[in-house]
Structure formats: C-alpha cells, structure tokens
C-alpha atoms as a PDB file:
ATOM      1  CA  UNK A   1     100.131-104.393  41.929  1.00  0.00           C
ATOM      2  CA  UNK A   2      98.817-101.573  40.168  1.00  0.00           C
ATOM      3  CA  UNK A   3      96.101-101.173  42.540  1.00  0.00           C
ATOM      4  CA  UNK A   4      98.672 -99.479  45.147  1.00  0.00           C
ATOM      5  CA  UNK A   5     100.306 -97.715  42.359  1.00  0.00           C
ATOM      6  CA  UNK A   6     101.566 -93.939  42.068  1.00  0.00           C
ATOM      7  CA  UNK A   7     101.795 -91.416  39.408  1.00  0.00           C
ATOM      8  CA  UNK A   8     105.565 -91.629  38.665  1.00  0.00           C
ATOM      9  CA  UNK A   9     107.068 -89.282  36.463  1.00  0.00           C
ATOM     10  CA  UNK A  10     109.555 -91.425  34.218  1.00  0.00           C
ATOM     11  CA  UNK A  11     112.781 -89.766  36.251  1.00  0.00           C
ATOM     12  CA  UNK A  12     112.739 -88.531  39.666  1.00  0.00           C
ATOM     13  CA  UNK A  13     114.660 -88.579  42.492  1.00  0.00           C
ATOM     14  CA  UNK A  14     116.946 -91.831  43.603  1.00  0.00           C
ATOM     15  CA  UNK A  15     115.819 -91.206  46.871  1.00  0.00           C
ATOM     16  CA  UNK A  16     112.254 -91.128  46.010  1.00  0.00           C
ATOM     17  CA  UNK A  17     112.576 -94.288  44.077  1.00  0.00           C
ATOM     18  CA  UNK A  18     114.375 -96.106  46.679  1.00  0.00           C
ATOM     19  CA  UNK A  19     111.895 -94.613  49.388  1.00  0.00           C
ATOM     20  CA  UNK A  20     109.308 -96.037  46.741  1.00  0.00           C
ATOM     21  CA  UNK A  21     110.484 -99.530  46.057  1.00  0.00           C
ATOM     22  CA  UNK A  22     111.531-100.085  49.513  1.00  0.00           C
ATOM     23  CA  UNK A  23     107.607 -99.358  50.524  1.00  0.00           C
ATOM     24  CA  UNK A  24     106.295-101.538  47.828  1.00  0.00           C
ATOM     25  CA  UNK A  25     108.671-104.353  48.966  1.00  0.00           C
ATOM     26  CA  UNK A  26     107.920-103.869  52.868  1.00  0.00           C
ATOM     27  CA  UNK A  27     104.538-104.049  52.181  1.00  0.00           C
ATOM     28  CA  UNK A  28     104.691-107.843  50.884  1.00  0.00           C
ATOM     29  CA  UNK A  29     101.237-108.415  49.006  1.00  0.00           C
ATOM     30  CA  UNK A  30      98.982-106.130  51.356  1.00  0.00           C
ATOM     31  CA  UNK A  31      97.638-102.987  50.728  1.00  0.00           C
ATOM     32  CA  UNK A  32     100.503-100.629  52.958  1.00  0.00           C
ATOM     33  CA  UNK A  33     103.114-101.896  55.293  1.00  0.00           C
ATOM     34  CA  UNK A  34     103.200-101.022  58.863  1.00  0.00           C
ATOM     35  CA  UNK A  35     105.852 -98.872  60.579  1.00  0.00           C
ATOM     36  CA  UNK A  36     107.224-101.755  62.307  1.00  0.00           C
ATOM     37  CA  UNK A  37     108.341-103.218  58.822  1.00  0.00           C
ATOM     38  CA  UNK A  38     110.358-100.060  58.299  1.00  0.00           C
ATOM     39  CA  UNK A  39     114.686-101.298  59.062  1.00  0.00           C
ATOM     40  CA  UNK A  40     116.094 -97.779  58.939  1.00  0.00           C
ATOM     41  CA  UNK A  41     119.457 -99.998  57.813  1.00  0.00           C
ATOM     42  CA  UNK A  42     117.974-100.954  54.791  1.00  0.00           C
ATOM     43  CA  UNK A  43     117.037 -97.144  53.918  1.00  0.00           C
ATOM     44  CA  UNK A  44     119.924 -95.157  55.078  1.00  0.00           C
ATOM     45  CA  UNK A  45     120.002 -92.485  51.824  1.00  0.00           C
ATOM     46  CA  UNK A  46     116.331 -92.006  52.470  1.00  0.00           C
ATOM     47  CA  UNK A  47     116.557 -91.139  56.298  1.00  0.00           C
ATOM     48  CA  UNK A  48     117.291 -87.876  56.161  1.00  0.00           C
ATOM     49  CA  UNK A  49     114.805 -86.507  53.843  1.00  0.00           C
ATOM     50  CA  UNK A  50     111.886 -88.492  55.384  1.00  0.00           C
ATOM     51  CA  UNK A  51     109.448 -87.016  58.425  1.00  0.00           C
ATOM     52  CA  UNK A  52     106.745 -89.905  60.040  1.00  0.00           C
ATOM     53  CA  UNK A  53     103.454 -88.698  61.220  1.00  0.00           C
ATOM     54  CA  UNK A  54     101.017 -90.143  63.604  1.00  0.00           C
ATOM     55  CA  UNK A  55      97.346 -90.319  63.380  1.00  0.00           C
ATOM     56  CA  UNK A  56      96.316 -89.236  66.226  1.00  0.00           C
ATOM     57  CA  UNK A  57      94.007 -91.309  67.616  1.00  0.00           C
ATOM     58  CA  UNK A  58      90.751 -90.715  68.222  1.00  0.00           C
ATOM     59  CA  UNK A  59      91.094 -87.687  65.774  1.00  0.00           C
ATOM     60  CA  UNK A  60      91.516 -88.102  62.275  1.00  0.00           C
ATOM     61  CA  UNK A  61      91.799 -85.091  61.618  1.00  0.00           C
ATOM     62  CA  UNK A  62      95.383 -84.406  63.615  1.00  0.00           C
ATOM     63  CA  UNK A  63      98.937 -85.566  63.041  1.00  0.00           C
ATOM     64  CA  UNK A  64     101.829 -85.627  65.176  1.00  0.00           C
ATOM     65  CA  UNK A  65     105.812 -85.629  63.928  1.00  0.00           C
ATOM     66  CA  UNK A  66     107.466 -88.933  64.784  1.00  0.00           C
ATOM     67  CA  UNK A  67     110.424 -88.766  63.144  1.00  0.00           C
ATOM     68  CA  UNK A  68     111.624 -85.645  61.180  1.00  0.00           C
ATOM     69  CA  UNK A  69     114.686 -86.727  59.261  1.00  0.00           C
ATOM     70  CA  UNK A  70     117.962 -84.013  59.309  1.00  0.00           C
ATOM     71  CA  UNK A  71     117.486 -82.645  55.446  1.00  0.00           C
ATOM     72  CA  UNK A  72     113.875 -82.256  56.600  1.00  0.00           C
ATOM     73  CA  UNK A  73     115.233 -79.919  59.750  1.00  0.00           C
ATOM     74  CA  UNK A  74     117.425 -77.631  57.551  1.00  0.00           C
ATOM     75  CA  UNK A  75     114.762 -77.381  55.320  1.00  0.00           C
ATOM     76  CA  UNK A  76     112.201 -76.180  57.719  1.00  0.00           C
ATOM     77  CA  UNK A  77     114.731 -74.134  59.894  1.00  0.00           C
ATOM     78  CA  UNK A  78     113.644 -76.089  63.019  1.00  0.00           C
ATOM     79  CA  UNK A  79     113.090 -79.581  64.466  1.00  0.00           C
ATOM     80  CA  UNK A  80     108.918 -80.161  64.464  1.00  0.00           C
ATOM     81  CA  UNK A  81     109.626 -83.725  66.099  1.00  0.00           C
ATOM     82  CA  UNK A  82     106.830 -84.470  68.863  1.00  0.00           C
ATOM     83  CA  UNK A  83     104.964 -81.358  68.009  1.00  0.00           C
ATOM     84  CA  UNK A  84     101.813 -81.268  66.378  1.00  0.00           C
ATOM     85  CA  UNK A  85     100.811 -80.151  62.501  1.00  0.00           C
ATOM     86  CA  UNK A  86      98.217 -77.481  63.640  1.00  0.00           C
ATOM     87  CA  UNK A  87     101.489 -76.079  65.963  1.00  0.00           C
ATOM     88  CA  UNK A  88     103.820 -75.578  63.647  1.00  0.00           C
ATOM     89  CA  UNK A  89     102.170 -74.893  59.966  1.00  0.00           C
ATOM     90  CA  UNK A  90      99.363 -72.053  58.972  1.00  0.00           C
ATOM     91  CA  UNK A  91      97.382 -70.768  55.656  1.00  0.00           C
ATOM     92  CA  UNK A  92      97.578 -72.418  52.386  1.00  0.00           C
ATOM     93  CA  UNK A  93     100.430 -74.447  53.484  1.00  0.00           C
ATOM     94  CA  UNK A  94      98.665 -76.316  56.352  1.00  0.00           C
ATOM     95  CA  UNK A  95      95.262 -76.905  54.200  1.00  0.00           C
ATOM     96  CA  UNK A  96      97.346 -78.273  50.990  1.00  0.00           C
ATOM     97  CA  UNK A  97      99.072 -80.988  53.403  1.00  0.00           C
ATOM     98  CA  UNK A  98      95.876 -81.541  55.208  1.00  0.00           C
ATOM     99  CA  UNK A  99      93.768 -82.175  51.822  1.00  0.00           C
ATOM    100  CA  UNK A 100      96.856 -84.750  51.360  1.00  0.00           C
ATOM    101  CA  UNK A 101      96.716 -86.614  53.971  1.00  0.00           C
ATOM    102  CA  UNK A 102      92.618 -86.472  53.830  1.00  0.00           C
ATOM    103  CA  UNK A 103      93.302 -87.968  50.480  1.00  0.00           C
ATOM    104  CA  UNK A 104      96.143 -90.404  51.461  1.00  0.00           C
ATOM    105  CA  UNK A 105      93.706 -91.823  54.358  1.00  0.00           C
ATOM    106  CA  UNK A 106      91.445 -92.557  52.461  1.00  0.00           C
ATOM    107  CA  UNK A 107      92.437 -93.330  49.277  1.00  0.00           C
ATOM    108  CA  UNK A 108      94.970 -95.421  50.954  1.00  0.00           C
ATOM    109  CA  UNK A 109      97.735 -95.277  47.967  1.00  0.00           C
ATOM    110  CA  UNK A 110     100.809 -93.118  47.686  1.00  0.00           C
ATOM    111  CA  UNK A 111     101.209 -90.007  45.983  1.00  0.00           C
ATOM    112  CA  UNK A 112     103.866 -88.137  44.312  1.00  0.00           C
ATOM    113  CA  UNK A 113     103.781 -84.156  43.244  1.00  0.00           C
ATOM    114  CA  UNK A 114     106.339 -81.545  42.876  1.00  0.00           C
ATOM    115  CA  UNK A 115     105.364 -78.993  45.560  1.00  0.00           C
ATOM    116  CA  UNK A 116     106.094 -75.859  42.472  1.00  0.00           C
ATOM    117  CA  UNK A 117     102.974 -77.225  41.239  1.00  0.00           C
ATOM    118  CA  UNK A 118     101.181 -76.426  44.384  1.00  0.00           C
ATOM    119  CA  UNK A 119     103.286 -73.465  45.994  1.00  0.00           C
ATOM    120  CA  UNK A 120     105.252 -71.805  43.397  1.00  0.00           C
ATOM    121  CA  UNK A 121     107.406 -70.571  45.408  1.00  0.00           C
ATOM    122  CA  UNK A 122     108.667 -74.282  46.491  1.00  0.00           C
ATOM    123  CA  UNK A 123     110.138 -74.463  43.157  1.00  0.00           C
ATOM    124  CA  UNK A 124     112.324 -77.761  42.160  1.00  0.00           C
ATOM    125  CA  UNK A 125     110.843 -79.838  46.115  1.00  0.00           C
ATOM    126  CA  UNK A 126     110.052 -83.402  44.836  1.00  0.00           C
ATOM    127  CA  UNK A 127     107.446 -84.769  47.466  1.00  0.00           C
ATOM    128  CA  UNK A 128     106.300 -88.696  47.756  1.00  0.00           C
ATOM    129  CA  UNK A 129     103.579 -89.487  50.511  1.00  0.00           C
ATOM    130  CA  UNK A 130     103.296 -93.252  51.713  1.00  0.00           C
ATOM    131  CA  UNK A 131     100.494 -94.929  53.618  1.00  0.00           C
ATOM    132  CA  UNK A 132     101.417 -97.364  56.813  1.00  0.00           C
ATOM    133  CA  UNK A 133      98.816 -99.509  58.582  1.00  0.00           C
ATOM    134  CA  UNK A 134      98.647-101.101  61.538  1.00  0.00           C
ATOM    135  CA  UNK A 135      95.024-103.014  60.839  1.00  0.00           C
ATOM    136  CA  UNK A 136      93.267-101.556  57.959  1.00  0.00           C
ATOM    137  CA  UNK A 137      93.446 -97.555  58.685  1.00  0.00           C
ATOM    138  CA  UNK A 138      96.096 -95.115  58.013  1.00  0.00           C
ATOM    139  CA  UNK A 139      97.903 -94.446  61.363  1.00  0.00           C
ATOM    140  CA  UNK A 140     100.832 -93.195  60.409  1.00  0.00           C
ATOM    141  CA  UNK A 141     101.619 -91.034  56.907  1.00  0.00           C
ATOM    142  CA  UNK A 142     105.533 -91.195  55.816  1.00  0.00           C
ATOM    143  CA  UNK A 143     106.658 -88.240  53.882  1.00  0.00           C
ATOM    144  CA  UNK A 144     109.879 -87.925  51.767  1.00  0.00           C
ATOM    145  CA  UNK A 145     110.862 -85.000  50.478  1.00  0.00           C
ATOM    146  CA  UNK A 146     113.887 -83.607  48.492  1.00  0.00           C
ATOM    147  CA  UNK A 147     114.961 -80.097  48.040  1.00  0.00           C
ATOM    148  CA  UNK A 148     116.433 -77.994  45.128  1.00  0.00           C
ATOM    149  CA  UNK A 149     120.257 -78.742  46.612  1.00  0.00           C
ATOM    150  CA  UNK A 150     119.762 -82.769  45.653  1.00  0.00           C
ATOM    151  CA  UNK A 151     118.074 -81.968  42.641  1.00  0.00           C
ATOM    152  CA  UNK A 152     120.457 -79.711  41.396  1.00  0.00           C
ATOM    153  CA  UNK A 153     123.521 -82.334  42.084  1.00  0.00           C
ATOM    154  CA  UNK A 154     121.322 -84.960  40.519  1.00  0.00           C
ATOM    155  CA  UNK A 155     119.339 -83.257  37.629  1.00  0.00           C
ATOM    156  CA  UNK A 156     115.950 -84.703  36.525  1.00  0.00           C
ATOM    157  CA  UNK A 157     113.947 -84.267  33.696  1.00  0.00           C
ATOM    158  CA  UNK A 158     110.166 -84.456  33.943  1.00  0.00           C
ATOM    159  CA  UNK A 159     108.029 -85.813  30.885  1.00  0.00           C
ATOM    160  CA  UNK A 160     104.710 -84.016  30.585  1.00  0.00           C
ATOM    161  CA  UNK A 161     102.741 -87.057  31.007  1.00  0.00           C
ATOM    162  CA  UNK A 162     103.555 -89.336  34.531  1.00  0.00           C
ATOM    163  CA  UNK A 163     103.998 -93.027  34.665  1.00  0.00           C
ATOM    164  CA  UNK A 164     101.088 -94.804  36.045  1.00  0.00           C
ATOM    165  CA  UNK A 165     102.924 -97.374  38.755  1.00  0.00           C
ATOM    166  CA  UNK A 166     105.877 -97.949  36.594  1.00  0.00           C
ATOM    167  CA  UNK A 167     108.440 -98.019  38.897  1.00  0.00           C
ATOM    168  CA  UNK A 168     106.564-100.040  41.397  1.00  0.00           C
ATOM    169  CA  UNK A 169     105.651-102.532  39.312  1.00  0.00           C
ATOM    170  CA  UNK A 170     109.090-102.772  37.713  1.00  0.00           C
ATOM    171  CA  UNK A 171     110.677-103.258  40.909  1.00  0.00           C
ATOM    172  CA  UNK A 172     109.178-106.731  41.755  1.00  0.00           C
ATOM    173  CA  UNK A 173     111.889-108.287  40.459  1.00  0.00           C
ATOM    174  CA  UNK A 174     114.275-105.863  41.196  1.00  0.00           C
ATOM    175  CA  UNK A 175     116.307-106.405  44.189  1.00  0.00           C
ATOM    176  CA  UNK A 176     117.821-103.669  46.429  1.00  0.00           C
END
C-alpha cells in the first residue's frame, strides 16, 4: 500500500485524515479511485473544505472547479465553481498549484504540504491533494484544505521529520 502513500506528518488535521483514509478506502486495491466512488454522506466533515477539479480534456495543462466546498468560498472571498484556474489565480500562486498538479498527474500519488512552507504568508493552511481516475489518467484532482480558524480550535503539532504512508497504511483495518 505504500506505493500510493503520502508524506504524513505524525498529527494533522482530522479532516485531512478522514479526507485521507476515506480516499485510500474508496480506492479498493487500485492505484486512485474515481469520482464516482466519492458518497458525499460518508464524508460530510470533509465537504466543506474540499474543491474538485477537472482535467480538461484535451488539455492537460487546464483545470476547471467542480465543486468548491463552503470553507473553501470564505477562504477565497468568492465562489470559483465552473470557472477556470487560469481565470481566477495569477503569479506565484497559480505556478505553485500548477507544478502540483503537474506533479500529482503524473506521479499519480497524493501529497500533503503546509502552504507556510510555500507562501509564507499562508501561515498555519494544511493542504492534502488526491488523485481520481477514470481509466488510468488523472481527470480530476481533489483538494482539501484547512485554514488557521480549524487549526487553531484543533491545535497540531508537527514533528520535523513526516511519516512516510503511516496513516494510510494504518487505516486498513481501521473502519470509519
């Protein structure tokens, strides 16, 4: 299982670790689950922190909002749901998330970062990035991302060195 593994740090987020597990369940053995596995019931907490975007086919290289969850909204000041990436995000900003999902498509695996790391100015923004497939290529990237309001009501504690697919792995047994 390792193989789809993240870089986990050893405490983030319970609604990255339930978007987490619930992606490494849905997926069932192959390499990244498809949207259509996705029962918003069974991920209610996670809903509102999550955005989906398209591949847009026929060019790799653009991404459309799907779903933009209602956290997601406050945080960006406005709803980006049916608009393009290239319409709605500029500079640094636009070729950090673009690298990602470069990165994401190909490598096929999730990723996990804390967005301070990146922008310093997004101090305390948790960020996880998960792969879904129709066929074999990445057609649609799921984002989930928490703010410094969730993380202050919920503190977390990074270790200096991440967990290589801990909580994935651990959570084959684990049930929801």
């Amino acid at each position: 299982m390792l193989e789809a593994g993240v870089e986990l740090p050893r405490s983030i987020h319970p609604v990255l670790v339930k978007a987490c597990r619930y992606w490494n369940k849905i997926r069932n053995g192959r390499l990244m689950p498809s949207r259509v596995d996705i029962d918003p019931a069974q991920i209610k907490e996670v809903l509102p922190f999550m955005v989906l975007n398209d591949v847009v086919p026929g060019n790799t290289e653009r991404y459309r909002y799907r779903l933009v969850g209602t956290k997601l909204v406050e945080y960006y000041g406005f709803n980006p749901m049916e608009k393009y990436f290239d319409e709605v995000a500029s500079g640094v900003y636009y070729d950090e998330v673009m690298e990602t999902f470069r990165r994401i498509r190909i490598n096929k695996k999730p990723e996990f970062d804390h967005l301070q790391d990146i922008f310093p100015y997004l101090e305390h923004y948790q960020r996880l990035i998960l792969p879904l497939s129709e066929d074999a290529d990445v057609n649609i990237i799921w984002v989930t991302v928490v703010g410094p309001h969730e993380l202050s009501s919920k503190p977390v504690t990074m270790p200096s060195k991440p967990i290589i697919g801990e909580l994935i792995e651990d959570d084959a047994s684990t049930p929801d």
